[in-house]
C-alpha atoms as a PDB file:
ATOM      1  CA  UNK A   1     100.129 104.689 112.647  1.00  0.00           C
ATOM      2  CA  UNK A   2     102.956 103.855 115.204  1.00  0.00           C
ATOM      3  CA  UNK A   3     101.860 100.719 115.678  1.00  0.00           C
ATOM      4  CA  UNK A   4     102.339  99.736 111.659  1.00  0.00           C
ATOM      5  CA  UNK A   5     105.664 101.419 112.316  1.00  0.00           C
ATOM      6  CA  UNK A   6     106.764  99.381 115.159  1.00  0.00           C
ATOM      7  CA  UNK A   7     105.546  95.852 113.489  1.00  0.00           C
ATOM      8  CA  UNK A   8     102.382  95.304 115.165  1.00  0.00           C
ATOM      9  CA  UNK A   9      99.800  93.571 113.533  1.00  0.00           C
ATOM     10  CA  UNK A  10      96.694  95.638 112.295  1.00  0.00           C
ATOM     11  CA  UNK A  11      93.419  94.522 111.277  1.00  0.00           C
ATOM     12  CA  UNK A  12      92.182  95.247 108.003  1.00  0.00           C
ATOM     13  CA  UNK A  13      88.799  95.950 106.648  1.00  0.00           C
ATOM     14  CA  UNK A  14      88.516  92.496 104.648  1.00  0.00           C
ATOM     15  CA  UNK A  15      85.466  94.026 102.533  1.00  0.00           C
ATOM     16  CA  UNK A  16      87.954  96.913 101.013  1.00  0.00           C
ATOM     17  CA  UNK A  17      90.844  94.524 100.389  1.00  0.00           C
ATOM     18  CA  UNK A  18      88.732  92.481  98.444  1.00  0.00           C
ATOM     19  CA  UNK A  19      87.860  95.516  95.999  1.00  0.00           C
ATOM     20  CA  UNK A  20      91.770  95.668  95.916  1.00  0.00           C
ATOM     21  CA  UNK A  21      92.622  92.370  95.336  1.00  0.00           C
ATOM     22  CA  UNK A  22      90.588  91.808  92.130  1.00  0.00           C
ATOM     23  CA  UNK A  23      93.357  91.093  89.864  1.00  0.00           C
ATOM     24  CA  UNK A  24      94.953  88.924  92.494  1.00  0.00           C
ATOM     25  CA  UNK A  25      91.833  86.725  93.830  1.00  0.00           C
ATOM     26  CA  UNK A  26      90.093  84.423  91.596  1.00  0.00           C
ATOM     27  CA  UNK A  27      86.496  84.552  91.129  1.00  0.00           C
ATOM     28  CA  UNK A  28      84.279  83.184  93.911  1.00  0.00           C
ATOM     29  CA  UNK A  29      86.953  83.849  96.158  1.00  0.00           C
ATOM     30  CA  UNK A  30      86.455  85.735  99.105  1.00  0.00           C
ATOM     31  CA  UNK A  31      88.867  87.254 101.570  1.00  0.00           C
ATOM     32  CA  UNK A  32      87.838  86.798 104.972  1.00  0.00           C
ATOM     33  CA  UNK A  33      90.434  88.086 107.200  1.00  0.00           C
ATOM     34  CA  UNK A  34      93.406  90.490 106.877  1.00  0.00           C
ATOM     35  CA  UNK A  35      96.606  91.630 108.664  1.00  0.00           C
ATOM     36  CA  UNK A  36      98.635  94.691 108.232  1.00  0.00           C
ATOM     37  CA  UNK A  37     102.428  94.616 109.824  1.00  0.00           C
ATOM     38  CA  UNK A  38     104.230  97.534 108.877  1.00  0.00           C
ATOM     39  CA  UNK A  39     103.418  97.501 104.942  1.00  0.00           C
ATOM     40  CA  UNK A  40     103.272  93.463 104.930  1.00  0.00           C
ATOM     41  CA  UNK A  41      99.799  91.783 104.755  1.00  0.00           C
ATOM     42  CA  UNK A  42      98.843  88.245 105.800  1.00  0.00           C
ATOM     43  CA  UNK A  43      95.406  87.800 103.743  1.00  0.00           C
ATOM     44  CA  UNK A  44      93.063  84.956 104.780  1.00  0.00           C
ATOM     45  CA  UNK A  45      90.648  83.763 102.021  1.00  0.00           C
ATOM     46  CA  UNK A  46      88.347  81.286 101.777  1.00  0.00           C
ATOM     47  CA  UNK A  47      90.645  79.126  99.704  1.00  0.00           C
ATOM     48  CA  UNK A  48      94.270  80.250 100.535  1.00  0.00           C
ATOM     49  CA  UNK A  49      96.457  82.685 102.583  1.00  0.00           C
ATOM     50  CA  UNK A  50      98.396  85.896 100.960  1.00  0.00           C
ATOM     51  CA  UNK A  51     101.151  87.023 101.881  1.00  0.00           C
ATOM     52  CA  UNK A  52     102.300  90.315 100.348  1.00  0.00           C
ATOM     53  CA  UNK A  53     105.739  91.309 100.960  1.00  0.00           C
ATOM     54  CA  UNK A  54     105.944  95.310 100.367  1.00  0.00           C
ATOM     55  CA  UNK A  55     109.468  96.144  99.057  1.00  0.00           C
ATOM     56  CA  UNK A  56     111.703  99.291  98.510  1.00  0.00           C
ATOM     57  CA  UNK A  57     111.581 102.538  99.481  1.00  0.00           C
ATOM     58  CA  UNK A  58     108.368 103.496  97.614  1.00  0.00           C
ATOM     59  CA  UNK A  59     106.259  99.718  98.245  1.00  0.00           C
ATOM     60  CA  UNK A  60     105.199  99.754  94.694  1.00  0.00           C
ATOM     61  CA  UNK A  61     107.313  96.575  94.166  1.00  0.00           C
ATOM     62  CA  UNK A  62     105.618  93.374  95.931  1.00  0.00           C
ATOM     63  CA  UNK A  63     106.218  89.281  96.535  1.00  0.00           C
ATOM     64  CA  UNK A  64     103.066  87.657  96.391  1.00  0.00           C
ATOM     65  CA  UNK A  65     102.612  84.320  97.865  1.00  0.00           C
ATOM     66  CA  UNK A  66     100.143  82.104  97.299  1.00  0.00           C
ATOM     67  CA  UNK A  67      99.770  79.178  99.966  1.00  0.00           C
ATOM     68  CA  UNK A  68      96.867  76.993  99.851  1.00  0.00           C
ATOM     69  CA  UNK A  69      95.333  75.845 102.925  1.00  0.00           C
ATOM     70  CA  UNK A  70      95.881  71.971 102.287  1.00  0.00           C
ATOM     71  CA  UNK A  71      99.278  72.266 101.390  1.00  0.00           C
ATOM     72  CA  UNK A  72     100.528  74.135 104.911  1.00  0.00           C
ATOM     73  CA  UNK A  73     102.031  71.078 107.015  1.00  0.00           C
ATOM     74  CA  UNK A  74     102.283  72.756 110.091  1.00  0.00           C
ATOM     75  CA  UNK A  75     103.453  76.564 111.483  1.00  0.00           C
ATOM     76  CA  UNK A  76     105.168  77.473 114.566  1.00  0.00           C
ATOM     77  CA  UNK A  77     105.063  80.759 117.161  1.00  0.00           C
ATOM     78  CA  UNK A  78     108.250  81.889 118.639  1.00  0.00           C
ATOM     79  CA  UNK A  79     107.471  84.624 121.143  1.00  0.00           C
ATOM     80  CA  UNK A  80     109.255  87.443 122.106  1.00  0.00           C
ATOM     81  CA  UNK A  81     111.287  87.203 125.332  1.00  0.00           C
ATOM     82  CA  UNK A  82     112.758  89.182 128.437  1.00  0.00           C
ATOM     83  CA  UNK A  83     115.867  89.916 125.908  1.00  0.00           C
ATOM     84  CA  UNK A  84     114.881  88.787 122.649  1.00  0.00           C
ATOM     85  CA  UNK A  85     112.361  91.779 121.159  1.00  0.00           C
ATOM     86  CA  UNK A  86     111.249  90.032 118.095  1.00  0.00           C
ATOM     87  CA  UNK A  87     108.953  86.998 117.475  1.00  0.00           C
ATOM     88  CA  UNK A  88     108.673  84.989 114.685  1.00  0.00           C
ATOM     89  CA  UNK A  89     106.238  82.763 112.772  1.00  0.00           C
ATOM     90  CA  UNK A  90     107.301  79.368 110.501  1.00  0.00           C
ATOM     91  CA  UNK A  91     104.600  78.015 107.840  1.00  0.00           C
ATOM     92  CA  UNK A  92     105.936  75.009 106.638  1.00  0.00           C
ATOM     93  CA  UNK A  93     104.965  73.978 103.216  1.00  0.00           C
ATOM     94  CA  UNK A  94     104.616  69.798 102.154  1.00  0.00           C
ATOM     95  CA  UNK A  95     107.307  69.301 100.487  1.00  0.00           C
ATOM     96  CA  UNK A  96     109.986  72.290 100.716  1.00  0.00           C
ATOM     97  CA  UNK A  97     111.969  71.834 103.676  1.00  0.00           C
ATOM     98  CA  UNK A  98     112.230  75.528 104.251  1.00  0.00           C
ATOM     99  CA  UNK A  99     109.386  77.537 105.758  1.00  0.00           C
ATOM    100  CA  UNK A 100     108.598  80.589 104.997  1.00  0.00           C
ATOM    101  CA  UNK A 101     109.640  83.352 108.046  1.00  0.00           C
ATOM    102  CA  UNK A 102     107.722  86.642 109.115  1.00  0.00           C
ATOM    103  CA  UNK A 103     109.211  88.544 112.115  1.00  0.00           C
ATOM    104  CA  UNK A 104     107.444  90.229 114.515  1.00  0.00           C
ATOM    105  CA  UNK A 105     108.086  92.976 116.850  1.00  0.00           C
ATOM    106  CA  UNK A 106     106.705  92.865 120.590  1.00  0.00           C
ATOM    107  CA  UNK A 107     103.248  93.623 120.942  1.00  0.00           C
ATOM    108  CA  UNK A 108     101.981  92.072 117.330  1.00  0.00           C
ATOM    109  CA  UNK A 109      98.819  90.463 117.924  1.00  0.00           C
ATOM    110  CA  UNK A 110     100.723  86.954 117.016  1.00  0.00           C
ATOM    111  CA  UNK A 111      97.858  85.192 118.624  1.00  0.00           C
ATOM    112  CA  UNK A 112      94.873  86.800 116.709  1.00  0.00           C
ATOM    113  CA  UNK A 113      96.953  85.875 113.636  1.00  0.00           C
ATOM    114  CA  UNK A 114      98.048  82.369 114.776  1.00  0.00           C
ATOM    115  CA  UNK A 115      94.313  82.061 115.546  1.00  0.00           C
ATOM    116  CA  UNK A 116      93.130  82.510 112.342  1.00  0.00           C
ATOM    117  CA  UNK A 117      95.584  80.367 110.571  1.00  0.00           C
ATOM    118  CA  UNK A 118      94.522  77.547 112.694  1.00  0.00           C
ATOM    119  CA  UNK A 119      91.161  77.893 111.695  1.00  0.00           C
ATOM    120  CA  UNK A 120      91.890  77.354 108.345  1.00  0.00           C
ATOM    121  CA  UNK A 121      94.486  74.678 108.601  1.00  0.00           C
ATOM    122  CA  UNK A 122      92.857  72.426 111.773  1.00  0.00           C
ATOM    123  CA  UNK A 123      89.796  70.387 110.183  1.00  0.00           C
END
């Protein structure tokens, strides 16, 4: 629990999002890999990545995005530093010349995300 509280990324059980996710996946579509940060989730599929931003007090209202894995140009990792406590992660999208930002605080497993998002986007 503290560690969702403090921004660290959290595996999720990718078999129980799925059941979740039925209105939101299409059919055939299969999620292999998820995040937690705080109430954020970073959702690896076999065709995309999700990212659900949790907002307001109670959650109940969410931003959904929808990237496919073709149209991500590039990301980049900032890490957290000696004075800087935060890190950050940049997916750039073809085409929109502003990426899309998630913070992190120190201690996310950045890598094991970064990892995975390679995977998909390195062929």
């Amino acid at each position: 629990m503290f560690q969702g509280l403090f921004g660290n990324a959290t595996e999720v059980n990718a078999k129980e999002l799925q059941k979740d996710l039925e209105a939101t996946i299409i059919q055939g579509e299969t999620v292999v890999k998820a995040f937690r940060i705080v109430r954020d989730l970073f959702i690896f599929t076999d065709k995309r990545l999700l990212l659900i931003d949790k907002q307001g007090i109670s959650g109940k209202k969410a931003e959904y995005h929808s990237i496919p894995y073709q149209s991500i140009s590039h990301f980049s990792v900032k890490t957290a530093g000696t004075f800087d406590m935060d890190a950050e992660m940049k997916i750039y999208i073809y085409g929109n010349p502003t990426p899309i930002r998630r913070e992190f605080k120190r201690g996310t497993d950045l890598i094991g995300v970064q990892k995975v998002l390679a995977q998909f986007i390195v062929k």
